[in-house]
N, C-alpha and C. Protein backbone atom coordinates (compact mmCIF):
# COMPACT_ATOMS: atom_id res chain seq x y z
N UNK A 1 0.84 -1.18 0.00
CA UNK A 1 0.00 0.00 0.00
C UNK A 1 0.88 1.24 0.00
N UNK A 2 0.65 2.33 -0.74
CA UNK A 2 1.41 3.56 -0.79
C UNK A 2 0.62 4.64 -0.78
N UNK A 3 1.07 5.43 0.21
CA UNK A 3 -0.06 6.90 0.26
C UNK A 3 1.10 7.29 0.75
N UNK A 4 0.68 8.89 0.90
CA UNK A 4 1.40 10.23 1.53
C UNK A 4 0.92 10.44 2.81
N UNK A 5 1.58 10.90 3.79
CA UNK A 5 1.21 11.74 5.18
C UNK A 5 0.18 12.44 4.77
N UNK A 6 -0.83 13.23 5.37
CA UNK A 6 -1.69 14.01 5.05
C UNK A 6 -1.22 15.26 5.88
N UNK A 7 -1.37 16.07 4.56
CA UNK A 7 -0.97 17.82 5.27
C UNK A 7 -1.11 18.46 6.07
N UNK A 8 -0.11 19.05 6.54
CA UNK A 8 -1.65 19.83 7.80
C UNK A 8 -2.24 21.07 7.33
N UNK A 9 -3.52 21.39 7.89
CA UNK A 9 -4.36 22.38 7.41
C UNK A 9 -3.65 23.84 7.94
N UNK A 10 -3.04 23.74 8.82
CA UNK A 10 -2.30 25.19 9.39
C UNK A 10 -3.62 26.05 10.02
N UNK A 11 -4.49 25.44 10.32
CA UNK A 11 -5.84 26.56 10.70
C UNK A 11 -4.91 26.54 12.32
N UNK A 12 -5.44 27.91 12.89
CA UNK A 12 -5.55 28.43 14.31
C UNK A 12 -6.13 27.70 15.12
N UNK A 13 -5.17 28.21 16.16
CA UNK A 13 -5.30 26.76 17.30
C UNK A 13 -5.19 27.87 18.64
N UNK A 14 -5.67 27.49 19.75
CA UNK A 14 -5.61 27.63 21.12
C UNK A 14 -5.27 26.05 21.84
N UNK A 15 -6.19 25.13 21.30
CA UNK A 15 -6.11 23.88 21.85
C UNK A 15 -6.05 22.33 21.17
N UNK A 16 -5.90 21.65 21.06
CA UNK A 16 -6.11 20.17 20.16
C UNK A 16 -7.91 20.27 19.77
N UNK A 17 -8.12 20.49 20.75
CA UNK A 17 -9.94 20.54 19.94
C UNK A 17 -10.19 21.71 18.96
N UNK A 18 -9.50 22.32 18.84
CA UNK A 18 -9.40 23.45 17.44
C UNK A 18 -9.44 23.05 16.32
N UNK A 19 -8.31 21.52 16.04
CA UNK A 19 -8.35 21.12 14.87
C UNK A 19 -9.00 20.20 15.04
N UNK A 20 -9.60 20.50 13.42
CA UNK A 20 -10.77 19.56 12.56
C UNK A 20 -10.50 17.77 12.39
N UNK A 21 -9.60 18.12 12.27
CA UNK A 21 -8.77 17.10 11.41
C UNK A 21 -8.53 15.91 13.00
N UNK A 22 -8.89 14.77 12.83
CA UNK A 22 -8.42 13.60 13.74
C UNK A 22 -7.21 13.39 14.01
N UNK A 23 -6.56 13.77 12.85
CA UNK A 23 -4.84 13.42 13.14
C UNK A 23 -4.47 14.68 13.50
N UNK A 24 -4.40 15.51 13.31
CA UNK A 24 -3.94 16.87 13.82
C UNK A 24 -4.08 17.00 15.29
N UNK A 25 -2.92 17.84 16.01
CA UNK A 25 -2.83 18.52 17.39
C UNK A 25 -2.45 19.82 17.02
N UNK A 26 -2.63 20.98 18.20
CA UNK A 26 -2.02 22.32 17.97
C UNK A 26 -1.17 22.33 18.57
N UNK A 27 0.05 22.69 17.64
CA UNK A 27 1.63 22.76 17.89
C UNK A 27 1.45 24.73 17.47
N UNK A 28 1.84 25.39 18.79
CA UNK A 28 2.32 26.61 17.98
C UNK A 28 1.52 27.75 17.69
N UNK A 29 -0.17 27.12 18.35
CA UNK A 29 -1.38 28.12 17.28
C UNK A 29 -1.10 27.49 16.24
N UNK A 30 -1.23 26.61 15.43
CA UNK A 30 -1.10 26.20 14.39
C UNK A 30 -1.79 24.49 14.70
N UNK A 31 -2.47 24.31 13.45
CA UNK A 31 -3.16 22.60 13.35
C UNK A 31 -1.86 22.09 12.85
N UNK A 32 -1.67 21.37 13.52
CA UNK A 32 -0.37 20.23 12.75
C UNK A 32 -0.96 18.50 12.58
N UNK A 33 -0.08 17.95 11.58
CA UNK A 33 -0.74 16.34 11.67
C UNK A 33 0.34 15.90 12.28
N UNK A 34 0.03 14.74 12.66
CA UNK A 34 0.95 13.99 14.02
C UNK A 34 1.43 12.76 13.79
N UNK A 35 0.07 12.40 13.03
CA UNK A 35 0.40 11.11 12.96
C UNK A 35 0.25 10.66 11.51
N UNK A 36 1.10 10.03 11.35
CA UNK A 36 1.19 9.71 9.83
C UNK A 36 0.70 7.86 9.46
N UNK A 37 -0.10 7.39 8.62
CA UNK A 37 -0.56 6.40 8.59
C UNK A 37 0.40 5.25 8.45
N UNK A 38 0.23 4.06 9.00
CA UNK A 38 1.56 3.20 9.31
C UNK A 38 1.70 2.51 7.71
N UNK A 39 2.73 2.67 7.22
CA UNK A 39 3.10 2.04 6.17
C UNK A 39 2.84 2.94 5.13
N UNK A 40 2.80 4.03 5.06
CA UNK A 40 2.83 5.16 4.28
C UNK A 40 4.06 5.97 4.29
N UNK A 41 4.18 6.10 2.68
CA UNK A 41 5.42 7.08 2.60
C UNK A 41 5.24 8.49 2.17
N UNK A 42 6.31 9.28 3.35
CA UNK A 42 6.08 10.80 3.07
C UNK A 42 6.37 11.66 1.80
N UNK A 43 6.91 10.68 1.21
CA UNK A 43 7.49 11.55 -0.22
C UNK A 43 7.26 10.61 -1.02
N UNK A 44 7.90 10.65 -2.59
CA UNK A 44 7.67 9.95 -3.67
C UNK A 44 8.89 10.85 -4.62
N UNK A 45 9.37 12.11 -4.32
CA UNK A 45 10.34 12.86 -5.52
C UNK A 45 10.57 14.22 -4.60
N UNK A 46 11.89 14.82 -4.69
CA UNK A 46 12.06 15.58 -3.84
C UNK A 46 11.56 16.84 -3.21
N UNK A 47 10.54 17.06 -4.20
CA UNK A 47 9.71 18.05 -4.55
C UNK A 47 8.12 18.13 -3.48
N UNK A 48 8.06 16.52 -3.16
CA UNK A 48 7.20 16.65 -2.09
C UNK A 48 7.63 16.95 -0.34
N UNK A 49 8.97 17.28 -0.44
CA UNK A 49 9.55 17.83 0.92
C UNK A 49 9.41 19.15 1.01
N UNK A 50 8.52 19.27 2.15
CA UNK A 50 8.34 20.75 2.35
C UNK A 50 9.59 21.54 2.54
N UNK A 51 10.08 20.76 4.33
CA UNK A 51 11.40 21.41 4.50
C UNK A 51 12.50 21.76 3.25
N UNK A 52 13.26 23.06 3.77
CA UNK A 52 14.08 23.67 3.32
C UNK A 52 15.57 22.19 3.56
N UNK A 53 16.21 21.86 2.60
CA UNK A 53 17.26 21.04 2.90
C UNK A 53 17.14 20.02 3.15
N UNK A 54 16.05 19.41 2.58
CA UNK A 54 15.44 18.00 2.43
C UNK A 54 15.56 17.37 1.10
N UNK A 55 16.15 16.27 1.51
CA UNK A 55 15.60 15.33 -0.02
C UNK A 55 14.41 14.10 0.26
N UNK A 56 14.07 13.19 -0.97
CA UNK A 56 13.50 12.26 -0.81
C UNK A 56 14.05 10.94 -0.86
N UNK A 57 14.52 9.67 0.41
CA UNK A 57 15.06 8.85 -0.03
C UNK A 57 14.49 7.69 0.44
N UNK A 58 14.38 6.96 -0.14
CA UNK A 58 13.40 5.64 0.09
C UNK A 58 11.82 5.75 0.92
N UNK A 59 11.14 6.78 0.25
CA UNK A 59 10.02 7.82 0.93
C UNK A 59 10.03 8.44 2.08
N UNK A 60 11.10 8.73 2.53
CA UNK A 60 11.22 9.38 3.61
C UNK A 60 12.16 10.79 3.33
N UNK A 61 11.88 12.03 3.88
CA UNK A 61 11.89 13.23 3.48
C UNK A 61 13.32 13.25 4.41
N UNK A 62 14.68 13.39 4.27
CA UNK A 62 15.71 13.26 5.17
C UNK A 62 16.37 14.96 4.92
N UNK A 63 17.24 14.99 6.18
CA UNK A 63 18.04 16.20 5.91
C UNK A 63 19.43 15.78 4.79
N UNK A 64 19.37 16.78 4.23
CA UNK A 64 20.51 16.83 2.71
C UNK A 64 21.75 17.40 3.68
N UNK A 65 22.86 16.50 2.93
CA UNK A 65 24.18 16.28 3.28
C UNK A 65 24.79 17.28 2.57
N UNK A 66 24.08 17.60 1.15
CA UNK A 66 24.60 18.35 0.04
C UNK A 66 23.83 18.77 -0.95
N UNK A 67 23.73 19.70 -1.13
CA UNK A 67 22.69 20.42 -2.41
C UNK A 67 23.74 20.06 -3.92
N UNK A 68 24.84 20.32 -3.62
CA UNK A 68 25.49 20.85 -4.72
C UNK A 68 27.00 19.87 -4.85
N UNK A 69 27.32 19.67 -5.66
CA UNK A 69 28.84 18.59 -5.34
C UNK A 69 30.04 19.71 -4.43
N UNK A 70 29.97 20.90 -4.48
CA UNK A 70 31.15 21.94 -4.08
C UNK A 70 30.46 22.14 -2.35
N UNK A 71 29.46 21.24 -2.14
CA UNK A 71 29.04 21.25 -0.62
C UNK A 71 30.13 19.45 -0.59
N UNK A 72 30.60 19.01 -0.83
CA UNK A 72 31.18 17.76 -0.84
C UNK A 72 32.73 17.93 -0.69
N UNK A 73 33.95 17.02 -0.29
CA UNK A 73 35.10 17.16 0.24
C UNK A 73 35.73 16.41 -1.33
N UNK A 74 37.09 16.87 -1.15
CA UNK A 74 37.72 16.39 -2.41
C UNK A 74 37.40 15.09 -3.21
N UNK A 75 37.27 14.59 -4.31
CA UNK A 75 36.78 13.60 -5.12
C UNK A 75 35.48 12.70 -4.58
N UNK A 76 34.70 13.66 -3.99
CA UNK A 76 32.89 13.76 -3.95
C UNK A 76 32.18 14.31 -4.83
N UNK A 77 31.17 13.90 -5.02
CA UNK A 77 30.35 14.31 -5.63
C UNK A 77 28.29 14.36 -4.51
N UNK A 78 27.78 15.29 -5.08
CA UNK A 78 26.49 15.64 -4.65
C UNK A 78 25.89 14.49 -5.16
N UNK A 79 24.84 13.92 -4.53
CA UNK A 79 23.94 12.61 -5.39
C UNK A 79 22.56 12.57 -4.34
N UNK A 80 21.51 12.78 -4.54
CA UNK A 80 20.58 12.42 -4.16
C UNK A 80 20.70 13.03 -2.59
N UNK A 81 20.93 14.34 -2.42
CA UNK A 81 21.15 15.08 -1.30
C UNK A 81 22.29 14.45 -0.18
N UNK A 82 23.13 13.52 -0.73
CA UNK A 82 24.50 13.02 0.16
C UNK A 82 25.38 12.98 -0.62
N UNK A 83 26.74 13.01 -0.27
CA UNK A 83 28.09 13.28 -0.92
C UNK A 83 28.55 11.82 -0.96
N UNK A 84 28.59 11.40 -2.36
CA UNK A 84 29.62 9.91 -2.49
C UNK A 84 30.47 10.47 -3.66
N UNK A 85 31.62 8.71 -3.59
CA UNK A 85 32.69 8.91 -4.33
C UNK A 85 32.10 9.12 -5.47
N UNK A 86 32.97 9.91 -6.50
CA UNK A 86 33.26 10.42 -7.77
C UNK A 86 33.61 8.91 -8.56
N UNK A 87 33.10 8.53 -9.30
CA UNK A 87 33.79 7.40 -10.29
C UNK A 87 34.87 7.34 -10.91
């Protein structure tokens, strides 16, 4: 089975009974989702990572090691937001 996390709505919050949404709690004044459905993946292409400095790797939205190969140490290269050897 493959689905996505479901978004959060970002509506205004004072308390968890604010948000609509079953999976959502208020983090912040803000509706957040919490819980993500078991066996569901958060991504599918890197483009579904919200965060800033995220990639997508095996559906999971991870922090990037490297945007760029010149974020990488001598005979590295950038690949899929982590630095491996150069061929």
């Amino acid at each position: 089975m493959e689905c996505f996390a479901i978004p959060d709505t970002r509506g205004k919050c004072d308390n968890n009974g604010d948000c609509g949404s079953r999976n959502e709690t208020c983090n912040n004044g803000k509706c957040v989702n919490t819980v993500a459905p078991s066996g569901c993946k958060e991504c599918k292409k890197n483009n579904d990572c919200e965060e800033s400095g995220t990639t997508c790797s095996n559906g999971s939205c991870i922090k990037s090691e490297c945007t760029q190969s010149s974020d990488c140490g001598k005979n590295k290269k950038c690949k899929n937001g982590k630095c491996v050897k150069k061929n």
